[in-house]
Each structure stands twice: as structure tokens, then as C-alpha cells.
C-alpha atoms as a PDB file:
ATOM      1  CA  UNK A   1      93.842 106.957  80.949  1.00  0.00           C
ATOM      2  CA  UNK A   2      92.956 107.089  84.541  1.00  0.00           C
ATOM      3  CA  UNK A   3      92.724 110.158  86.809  1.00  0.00           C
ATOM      4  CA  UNK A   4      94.470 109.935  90.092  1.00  0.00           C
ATOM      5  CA  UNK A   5      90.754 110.613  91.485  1.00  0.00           C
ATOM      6  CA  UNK A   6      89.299 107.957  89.819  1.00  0.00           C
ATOM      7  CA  UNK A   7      92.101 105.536  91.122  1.00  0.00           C
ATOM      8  CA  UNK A   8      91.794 106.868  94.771  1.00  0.00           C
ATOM      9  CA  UNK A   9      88.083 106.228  94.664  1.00  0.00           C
ATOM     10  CA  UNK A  10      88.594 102.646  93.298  1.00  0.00           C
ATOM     11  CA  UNK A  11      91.491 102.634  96.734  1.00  0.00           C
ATOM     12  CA  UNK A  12      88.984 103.717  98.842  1.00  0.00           C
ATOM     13  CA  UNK A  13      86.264 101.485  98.136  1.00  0.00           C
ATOM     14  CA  UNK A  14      88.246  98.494  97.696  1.00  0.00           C
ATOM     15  CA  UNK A  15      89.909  98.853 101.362  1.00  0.00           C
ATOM     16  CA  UNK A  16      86.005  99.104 102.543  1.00  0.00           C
ATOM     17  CA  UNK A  17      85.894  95.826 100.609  1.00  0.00           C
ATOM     18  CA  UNK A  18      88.571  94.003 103.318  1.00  0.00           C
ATOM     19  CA  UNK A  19      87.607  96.009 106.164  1.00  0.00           C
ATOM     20  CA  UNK A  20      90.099  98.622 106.234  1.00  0.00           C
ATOM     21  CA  UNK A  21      89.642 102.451 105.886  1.00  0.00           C
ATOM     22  CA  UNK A  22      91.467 104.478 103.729  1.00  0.00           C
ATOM     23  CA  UNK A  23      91.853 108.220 105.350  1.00  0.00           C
ATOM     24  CA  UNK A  24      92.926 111.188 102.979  1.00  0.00           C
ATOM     25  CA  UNK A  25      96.219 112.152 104.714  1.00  0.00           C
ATOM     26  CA  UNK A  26      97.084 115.485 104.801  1.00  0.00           C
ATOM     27  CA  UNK A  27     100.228 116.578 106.494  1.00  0.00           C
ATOM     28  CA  UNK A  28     100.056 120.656 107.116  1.00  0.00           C
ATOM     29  CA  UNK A  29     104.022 121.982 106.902  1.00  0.00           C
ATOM     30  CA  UNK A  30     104.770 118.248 105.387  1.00  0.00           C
ATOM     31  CA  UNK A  31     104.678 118.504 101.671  1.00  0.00           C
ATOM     32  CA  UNK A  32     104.742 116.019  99.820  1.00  0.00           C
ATOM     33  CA  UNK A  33     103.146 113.129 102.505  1.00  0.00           C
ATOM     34  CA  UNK A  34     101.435 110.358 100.486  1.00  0.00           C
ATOM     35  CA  UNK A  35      97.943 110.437  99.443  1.00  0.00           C
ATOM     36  CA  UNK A  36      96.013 108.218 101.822  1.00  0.00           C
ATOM     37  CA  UNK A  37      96.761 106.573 105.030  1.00  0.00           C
ATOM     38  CA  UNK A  38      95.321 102.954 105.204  1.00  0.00           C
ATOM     39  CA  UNK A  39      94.258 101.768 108.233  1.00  0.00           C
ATOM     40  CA  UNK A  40      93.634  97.370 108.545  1.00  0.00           C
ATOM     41  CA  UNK A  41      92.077  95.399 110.621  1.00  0.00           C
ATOM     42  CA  UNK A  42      94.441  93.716 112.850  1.00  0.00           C
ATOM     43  CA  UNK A  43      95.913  97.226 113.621  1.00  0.00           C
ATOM     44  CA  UNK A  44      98.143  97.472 110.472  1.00  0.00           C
ATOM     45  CA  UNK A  45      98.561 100.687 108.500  1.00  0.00           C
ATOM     46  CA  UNK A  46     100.083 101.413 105.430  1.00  0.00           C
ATOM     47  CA  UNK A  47     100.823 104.572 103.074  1.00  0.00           C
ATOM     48  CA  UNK A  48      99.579 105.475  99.446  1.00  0.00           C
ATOM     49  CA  UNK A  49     100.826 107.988  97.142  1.00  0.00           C
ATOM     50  CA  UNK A  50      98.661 107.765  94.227  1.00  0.00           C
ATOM     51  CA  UNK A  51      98.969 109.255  91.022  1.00  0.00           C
ATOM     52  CA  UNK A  52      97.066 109.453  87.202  1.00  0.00           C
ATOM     53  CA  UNK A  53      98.444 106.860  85.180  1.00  0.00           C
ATOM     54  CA  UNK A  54     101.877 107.424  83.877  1.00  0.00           C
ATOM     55  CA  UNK A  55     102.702 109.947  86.679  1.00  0.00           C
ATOM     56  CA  UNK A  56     105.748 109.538  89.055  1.00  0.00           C
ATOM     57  CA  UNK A  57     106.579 110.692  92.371  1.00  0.00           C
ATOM     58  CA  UNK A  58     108.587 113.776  92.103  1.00  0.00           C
ATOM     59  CA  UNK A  59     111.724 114.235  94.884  1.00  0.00           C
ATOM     60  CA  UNK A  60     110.079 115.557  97.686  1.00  0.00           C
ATOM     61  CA  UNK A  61     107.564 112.538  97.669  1.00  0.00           C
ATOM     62  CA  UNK A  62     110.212 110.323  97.382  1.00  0.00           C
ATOM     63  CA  UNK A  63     111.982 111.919 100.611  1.00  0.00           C
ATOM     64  CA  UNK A  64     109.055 111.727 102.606  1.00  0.00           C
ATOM     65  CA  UNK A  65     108.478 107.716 101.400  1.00  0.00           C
ATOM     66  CA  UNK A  66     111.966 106.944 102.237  1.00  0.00           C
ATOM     67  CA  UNK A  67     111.368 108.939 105.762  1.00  0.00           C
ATOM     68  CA  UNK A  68     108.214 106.589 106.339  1.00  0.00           C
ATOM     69  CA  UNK A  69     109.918 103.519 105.145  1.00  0.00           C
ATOM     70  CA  UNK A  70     112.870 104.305 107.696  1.00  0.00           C
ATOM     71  CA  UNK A  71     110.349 104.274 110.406  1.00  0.00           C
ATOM     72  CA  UNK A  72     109.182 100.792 109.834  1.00  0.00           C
ATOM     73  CA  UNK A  73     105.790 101.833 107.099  1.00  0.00           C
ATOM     74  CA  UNK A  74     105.124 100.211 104.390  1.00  0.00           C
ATOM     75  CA  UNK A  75     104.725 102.819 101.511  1.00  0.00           C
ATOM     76  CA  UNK A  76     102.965 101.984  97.838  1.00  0.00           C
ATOM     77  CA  UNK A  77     104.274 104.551  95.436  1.00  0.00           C
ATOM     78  CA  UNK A  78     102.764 105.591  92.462  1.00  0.00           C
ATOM     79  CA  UNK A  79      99.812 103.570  92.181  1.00  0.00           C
ATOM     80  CA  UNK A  80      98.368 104.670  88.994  1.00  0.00           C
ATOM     81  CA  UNK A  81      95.471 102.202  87.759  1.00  0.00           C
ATOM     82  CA  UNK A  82      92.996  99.729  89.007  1.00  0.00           C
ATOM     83  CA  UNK A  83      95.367  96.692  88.319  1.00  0.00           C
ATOM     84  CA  UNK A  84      97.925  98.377  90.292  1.00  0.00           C
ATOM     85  CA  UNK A  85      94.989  99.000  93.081  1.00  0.00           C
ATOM     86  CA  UNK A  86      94.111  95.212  92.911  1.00  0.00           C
ATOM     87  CA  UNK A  87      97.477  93.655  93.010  1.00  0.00           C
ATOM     88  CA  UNK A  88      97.960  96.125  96.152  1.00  0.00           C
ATOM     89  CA  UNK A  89      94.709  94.995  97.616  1.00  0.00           C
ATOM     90  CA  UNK A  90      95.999  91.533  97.335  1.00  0.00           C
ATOM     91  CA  UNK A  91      99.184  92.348  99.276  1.00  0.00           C
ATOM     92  CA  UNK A  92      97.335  94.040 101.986  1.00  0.00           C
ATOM     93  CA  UNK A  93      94.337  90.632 102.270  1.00  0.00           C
ATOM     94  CA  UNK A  94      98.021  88.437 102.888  1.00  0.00           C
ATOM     95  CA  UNK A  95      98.621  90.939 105.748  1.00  0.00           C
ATOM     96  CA  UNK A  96      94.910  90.330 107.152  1.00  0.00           C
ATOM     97  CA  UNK A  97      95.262  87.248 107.093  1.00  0.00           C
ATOM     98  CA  UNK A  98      98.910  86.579 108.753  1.00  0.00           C
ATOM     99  CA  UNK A  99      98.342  89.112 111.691  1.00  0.00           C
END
């Protein structure tokens, strides 16, 4: 099973990998703001809520997603594992490349 640090340290390093950073977001009097805030090149940026495998979201999360996704972000929820890390790094090199 995979800790939600070990799966934010595989996040981290693999935006390095595409040239992208991937900031620990922390929202004071915001709670429940995703995990990480991913910056691309190309001047894209996305959200992260990560989580150890199996975990969820709870409510608040979810509100603050749906806030972000109202204001035109793209938000991955509950990325729990490496494969779910990878098939999100894949997303985000198809963004690279068509900006």
C-alpha cells in the first residue's frame, strides 16, 4: 500500500521529469485546498489532491475542487498510486505539447 508521501514524492519528481514544478500548496483559512499546485511549462497549472491508496476526498475537498474547477482549473482528485501518477503525467506531457 502506498503512503500519500510516497505518492507525492513520486508527483514531484516526475513533474521535474517534464519540466514542470510541483509546489506544496497550502491555503491558510482555506481548508481543505488540494495538495500540490503544478506549475507547466507553457504557463499551464493544474491542482493535486493526493491521497494513500484507497483514500477519498472527504466533502470539504470536494467543495474546494468543484470551486477550482468553476474557475477554469483543472483538478486531479485522489491520486493514490504511481500508476495513477503516470497516467496523470501523461495527461499533463499532451498539454506540453498542444500549448
Amino acid at each position: 500500500m502506498e503512503s500519500e508521501k510516497t505518492t507525492e514524492k513520486y508527483l514531484r519528481d516526475e513533474v521535474r521529469k517534464i519540466g514542470g514544478r510541483a509546489y506544496k500548496f497550502v491555503s491558510p483559512g482555506n481548508t481543505g485546498a488540494p495538495d500540490r499546485l503544478v506549475c507547466l511549462p507553457g504557463g499551464k497549472a493544474v491542482f493535486v489532491e493526493l491521497k494513500s491508496e484507497g483514500k477519498h476526498s472527504t466533502p470539504m475537498q470536494g467543495r474546494q475542487q468543484n470551486i477550482l474547477r468553476a474557475l477554469g482549473f483543472t483538478v486531479y482528485a485522489d491520486v493514490d498510486t504511481k500508476a495513477k501518477v503516470n497516467a496523470l503525467i501523461g495527461e499533463l506531457k499532451n498539454e506540453i505539447q498542444t500549448a
